[in-house]
Protein backbone atom coordinates (compact mmCIF):
# COMPACT_ATOMS: atom_id res chain seq x y z
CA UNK A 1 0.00 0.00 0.00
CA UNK A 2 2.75 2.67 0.86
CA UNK A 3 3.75 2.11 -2.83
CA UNK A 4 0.35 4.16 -3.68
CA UNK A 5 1.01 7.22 -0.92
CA UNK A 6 3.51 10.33 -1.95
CA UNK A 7 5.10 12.03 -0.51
CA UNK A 8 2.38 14.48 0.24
CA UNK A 9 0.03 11.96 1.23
CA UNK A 10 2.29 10.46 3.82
CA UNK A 11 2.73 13.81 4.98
CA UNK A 12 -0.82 14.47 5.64
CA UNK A 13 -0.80 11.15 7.27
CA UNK A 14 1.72 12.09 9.69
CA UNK A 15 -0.02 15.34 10.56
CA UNK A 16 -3.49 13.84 11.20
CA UNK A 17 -1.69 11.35 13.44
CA UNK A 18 -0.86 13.98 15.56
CA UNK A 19 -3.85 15.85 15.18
CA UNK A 20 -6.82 14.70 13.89
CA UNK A 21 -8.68 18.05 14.65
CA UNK A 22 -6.63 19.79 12.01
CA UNK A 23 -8.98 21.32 9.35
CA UNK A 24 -8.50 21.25 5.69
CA UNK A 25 -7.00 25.01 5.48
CA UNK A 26 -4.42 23.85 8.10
CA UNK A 27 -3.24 21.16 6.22
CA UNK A 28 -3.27 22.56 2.80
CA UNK A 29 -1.13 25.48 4.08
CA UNK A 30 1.92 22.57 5.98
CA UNK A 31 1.86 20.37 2.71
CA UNK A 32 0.95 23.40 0.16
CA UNK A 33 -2.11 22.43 -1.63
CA UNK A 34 -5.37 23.88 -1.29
CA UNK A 35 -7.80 23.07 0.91
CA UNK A 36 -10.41 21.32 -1.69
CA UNK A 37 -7.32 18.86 -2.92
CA UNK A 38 -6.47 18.18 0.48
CA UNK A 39 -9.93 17.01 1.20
CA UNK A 40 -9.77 14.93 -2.15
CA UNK A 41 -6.42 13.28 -0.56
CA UNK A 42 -8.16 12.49 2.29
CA UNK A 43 -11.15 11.40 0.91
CA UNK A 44 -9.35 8.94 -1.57
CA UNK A 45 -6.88 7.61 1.68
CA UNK A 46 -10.69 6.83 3.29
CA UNK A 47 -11.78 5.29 0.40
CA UNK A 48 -8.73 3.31 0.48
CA UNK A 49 -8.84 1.99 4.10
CA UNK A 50 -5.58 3.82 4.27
CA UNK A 51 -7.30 5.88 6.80
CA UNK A 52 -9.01 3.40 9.11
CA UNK A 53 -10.79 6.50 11.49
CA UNK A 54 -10.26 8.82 14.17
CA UNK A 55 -10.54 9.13 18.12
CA UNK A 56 -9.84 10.80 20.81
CA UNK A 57 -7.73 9.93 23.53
CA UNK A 58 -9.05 10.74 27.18
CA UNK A 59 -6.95 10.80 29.96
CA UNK A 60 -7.04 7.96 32.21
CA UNK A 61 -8.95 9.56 35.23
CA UNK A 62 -11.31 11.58 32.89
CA UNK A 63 -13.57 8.49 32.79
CA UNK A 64 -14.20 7.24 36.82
CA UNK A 65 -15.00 3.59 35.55
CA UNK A 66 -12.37 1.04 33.81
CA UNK A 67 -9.29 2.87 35.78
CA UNK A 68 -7.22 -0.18 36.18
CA UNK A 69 -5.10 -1.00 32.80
CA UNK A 70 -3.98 -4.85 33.11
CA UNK A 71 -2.00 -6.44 30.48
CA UNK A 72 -1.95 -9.98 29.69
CA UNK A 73 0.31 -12.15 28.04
CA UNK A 74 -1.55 -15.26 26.59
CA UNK A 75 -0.09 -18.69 24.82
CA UNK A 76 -2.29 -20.51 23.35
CA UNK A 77 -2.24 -24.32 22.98
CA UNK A 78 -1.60 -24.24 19.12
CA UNK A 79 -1.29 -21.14 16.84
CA UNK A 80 -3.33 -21.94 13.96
CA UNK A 81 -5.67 -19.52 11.80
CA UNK A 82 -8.60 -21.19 13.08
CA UNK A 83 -7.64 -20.90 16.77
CA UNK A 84 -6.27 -17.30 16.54
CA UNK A 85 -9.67 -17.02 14.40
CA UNK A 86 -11.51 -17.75 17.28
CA UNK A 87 -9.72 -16.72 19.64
CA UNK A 88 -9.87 -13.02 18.35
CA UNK A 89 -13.86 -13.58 17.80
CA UNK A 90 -13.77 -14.38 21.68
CA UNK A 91 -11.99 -11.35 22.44
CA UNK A 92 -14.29 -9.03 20.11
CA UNK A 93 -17.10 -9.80 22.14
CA UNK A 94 -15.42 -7.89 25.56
CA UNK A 95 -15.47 -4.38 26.61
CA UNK A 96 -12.38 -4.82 28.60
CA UNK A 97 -10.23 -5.89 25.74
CA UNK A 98 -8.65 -2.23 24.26
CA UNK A 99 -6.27 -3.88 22.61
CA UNK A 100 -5.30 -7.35 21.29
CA UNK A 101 -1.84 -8.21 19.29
CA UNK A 102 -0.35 -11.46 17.79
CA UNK A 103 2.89 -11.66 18.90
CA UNK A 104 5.75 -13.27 18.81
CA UNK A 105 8.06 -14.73 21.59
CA UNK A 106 7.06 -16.36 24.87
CA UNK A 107 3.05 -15.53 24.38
CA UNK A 108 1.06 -15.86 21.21
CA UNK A 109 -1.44 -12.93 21.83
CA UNK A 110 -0.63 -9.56 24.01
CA UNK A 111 -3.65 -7.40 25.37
CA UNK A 112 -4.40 -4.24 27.22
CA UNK A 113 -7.29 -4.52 29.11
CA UNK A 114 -9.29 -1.37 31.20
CA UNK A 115 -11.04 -3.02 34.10
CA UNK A 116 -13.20 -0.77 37.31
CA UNK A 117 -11.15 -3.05 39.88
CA UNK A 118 -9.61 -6.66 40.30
CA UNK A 119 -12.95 -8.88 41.06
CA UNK A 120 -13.96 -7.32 36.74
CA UNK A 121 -10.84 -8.65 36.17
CA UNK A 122 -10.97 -12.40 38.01
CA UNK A 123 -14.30 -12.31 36.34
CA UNK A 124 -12.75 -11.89 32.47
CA UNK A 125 -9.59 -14.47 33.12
CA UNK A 126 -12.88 -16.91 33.95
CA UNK A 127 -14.91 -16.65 31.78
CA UNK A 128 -12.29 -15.99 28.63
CA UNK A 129 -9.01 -17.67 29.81
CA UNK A 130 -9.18 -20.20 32.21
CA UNK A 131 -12.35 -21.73 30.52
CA UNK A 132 -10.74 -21.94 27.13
CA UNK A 133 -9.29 -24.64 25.66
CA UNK A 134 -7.50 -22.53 23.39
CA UNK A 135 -5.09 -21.04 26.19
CA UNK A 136 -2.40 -23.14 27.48
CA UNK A 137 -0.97 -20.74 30.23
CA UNK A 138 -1.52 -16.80 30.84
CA UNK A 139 1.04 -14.26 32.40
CA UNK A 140 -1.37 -10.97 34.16
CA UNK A 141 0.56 -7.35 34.34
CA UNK A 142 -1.30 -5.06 36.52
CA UNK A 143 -0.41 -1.40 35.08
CA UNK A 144 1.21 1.23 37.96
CA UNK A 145 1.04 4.20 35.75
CA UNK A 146 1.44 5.10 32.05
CA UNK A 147 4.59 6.34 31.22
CA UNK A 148 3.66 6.71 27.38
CA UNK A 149 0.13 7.44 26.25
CA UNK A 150 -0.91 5.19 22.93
CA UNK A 151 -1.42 7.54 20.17
């Protein structure tokens, strides 16, 4: 796919990554173009699935519930399409889950989980991980602090 982007488009790309509240004007002035054909660029990146969406990040104690970040290192008993398959099916179906990654090295699957407190979270490993045949052993992380906010 990056064969497609230019230079321009990557750079547009790099400045909605930092700010996705930028407007049209303020991007066609940083990558001079006008507005209207940076709107087309974006449009066609869209279109594309080049540009998958946009969010916003809240701090962590903006929201009272889900303060606790746990992360969880998973292997599972094989790692074959069909189990990763359903494995990440399992996981779509969880509010907790924030963030799920194939991985490689000791654990097949690495996830960042936002939990209100540690009885959510004994409730998840039972009803997700101990229960599944899929998972042959789990490693739990329980987050301090953030050091690094995911952008």
């Amino acid at each position: 796919m990056d064969e497609l982007l230019d230079d321009r488009d990557r750079h547009i790309l790099e400045l909605l990554q930092a700010d996705a509240w930028l407007t049209y004007a303020d991007l066609a002035q940083r990558v001079h173009l006008s507005a209207s054909a940076v709107q087309r660029r974006v449009e066609r990146l869209l279109q594309r699935g080049v540009i998958l969406g946009a969010r916003i990040r809240l701090a962590a104690d903006a929201m009272p519930t889900r303060p606790l970040t746990i992360l969880l290192l998973v292997e599972l008993r094989d790692d074959s399409a069909a189990t990763l398959r359903r494995f990440a099916g399992m996981l779509a179906g969880s509010a907790s889950v924030v963030e799920a990654h194939y991985v490689t090295g000791e654990a097949d699957v690495a996830m960042k989980l936002r939990v209100n407190d540690m009885k959510e979270y004994d409730r998840f490993v039972e009803h997700h991980i101990n229960g599944s045949p899929m998972v042959r052993r789990f490693k739990t992380l329980a987050s301090l602090r953030e050091l690094k906010p995911s952008e």
